[in-house]
C-alpha atoms as a PDB file:
ATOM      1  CA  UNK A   1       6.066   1.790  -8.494  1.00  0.00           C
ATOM      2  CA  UNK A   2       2.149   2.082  -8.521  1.00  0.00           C
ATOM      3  CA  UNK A   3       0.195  -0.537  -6.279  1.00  0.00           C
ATOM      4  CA  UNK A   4      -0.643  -2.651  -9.030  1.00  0.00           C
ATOM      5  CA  UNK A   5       2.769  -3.253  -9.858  1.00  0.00           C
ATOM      6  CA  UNK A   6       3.382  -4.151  -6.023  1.00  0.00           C
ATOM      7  CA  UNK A   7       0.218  -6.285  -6.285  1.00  0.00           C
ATOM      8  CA  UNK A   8       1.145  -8.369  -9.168  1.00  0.00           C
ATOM      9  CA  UNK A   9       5.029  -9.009  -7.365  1.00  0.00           C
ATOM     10  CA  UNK A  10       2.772 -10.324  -4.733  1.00  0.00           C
ATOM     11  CA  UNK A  11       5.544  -9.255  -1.951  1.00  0.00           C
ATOM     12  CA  UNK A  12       5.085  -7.337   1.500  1.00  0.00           C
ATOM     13  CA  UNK A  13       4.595  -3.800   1.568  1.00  0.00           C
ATOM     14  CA  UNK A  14       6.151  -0.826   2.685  1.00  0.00           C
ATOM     15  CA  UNK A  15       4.018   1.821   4.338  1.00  0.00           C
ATOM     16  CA  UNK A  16       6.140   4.459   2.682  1.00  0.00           C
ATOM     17  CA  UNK A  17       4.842   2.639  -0.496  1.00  0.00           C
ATOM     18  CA  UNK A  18       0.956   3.563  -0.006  1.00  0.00           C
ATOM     19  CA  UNK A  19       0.247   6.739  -1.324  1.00  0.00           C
ATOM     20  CA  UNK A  20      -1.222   9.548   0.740  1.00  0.00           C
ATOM     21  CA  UNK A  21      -4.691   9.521  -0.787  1.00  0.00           C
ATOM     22  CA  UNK A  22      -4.799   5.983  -0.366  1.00  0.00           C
ATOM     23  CA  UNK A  23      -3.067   5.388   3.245  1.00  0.00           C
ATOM     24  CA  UNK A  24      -6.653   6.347   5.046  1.00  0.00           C
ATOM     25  CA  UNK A  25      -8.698   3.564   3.671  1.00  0.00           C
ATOM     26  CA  UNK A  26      -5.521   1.201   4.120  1.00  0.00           C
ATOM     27  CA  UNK A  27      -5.467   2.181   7.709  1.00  0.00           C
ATOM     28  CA  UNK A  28      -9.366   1.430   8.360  1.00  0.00           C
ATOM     29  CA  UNK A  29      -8.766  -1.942   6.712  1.00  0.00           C
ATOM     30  CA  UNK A  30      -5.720  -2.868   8.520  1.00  0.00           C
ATOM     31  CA  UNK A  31      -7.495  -1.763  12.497  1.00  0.00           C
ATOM     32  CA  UNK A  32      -6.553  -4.381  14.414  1.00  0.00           C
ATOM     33  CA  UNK A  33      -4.892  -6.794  12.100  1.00  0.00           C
ATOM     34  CA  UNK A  34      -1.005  -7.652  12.412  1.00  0.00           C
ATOM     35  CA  UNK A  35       1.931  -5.997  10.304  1.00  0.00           C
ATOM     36  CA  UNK A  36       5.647  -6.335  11.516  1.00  0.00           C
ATOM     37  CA  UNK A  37       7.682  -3.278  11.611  1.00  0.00           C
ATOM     38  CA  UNK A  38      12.143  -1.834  10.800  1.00  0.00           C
ATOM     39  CA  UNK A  39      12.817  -0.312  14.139  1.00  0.00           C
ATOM     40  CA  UNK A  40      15.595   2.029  14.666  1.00  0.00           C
ATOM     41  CA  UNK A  41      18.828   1.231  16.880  1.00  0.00           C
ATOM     42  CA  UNK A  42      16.627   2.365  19.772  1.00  0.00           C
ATOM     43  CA  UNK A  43      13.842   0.646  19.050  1.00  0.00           C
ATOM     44  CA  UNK A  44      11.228   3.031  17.956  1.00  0.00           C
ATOM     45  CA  UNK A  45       9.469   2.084  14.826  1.00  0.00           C
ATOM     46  CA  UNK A  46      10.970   3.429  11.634  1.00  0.00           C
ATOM     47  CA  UNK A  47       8.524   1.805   8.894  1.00  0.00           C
ATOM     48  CA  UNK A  48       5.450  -0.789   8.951  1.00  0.00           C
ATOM     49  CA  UNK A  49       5.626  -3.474   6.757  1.00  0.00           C
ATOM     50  CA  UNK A  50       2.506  -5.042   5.436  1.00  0.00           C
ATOM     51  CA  UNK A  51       2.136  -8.886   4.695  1.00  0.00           C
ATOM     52  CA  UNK A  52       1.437  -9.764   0.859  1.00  0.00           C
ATOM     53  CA  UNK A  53      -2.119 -11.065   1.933  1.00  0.00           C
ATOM     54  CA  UNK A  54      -3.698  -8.050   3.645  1.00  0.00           C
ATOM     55  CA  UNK A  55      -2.392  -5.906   0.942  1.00  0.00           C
ATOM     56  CA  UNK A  56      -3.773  -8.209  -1.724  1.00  0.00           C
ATOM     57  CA  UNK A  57      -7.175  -8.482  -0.043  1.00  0.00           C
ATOM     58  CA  UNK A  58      -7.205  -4.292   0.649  1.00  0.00           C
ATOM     59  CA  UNK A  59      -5.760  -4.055  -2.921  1.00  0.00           C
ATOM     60  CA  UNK A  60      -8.878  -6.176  -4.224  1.00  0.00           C
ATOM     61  CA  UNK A  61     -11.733  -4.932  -2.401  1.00  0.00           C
ATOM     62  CA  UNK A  62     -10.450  -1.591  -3.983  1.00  0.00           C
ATOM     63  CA  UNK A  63      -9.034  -2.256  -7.469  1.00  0.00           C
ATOM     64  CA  UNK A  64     -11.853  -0.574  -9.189  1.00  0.00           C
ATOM     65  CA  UNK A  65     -10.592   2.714  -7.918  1.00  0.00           C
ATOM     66  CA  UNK A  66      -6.795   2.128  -7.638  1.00  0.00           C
ATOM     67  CA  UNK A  67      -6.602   1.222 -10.945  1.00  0.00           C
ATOM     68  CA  UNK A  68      -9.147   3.646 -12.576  1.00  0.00           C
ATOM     69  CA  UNK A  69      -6.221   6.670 -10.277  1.00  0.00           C
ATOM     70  CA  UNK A  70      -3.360   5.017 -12.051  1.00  0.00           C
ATOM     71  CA  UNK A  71      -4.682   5.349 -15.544  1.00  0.00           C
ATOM     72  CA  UNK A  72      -5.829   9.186 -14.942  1.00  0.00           C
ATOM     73  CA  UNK A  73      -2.029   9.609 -12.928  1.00  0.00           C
ATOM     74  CA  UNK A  74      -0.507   8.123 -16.585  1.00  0.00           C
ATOM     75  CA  UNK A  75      -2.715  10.140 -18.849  1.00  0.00           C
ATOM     76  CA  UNK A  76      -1.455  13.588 -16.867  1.00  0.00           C
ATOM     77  CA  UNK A  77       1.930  12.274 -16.653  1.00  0.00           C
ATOM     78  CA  UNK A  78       1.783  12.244 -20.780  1.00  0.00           C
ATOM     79  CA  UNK A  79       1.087  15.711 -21.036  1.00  0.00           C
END
C-alpha cells in the first residue's frame, strides 16, 4: 500500500507502513508531537502508531515528492 493510498483511507498509521527513505523526514516532523504505541506482553513498544491528522499534515507538506516516488516506483515496477 503506497502512502497515498493510506492518505486517501484517512486512517492511523503504522510505522512499519512509512518507507525507509521516507521515515527520516517523518521523524523530524513528528519531534515532540504524540503517537500511541502496540506494546508487547512485557510492555516494551512493538510498533508506533500515528494519528490520521499528523500523517495527513506530514503527507501534505510533502505530496509533491511522495507522489512524484510513487509514479517513478510504478513506472520501474512495469518493466
Amino acid at each position: 500500500m503506497t502512502l497515498k493510498e493510506i492518505y486517501e483511507e484517512n486512517r492511523d498509521i503504522r510505522e512499519s507502513e512509512i518507507p525507509k527513505q521516507w521515515m527520516d523526514s517523518f521523524n523530524r516532523f513528528m519531534f515532540g508531537s504524540t503517537c500511541s504505541a502496540e506494546t508487547n506482553e512485557d510492555g516494551s513498544v512493538k510498533e508506533f502508531i500515528y494519528y490520521a491528522c499528523d500523517f495527513r499534515m506530514w503527507y501534505s507538506q510533502n505530496k509533491a515528492a511522495i507522489e512524484r516516488d510513487i509514479k517513478i516506483e510504478e513506472a520501474l515496477n512495469k518493466k
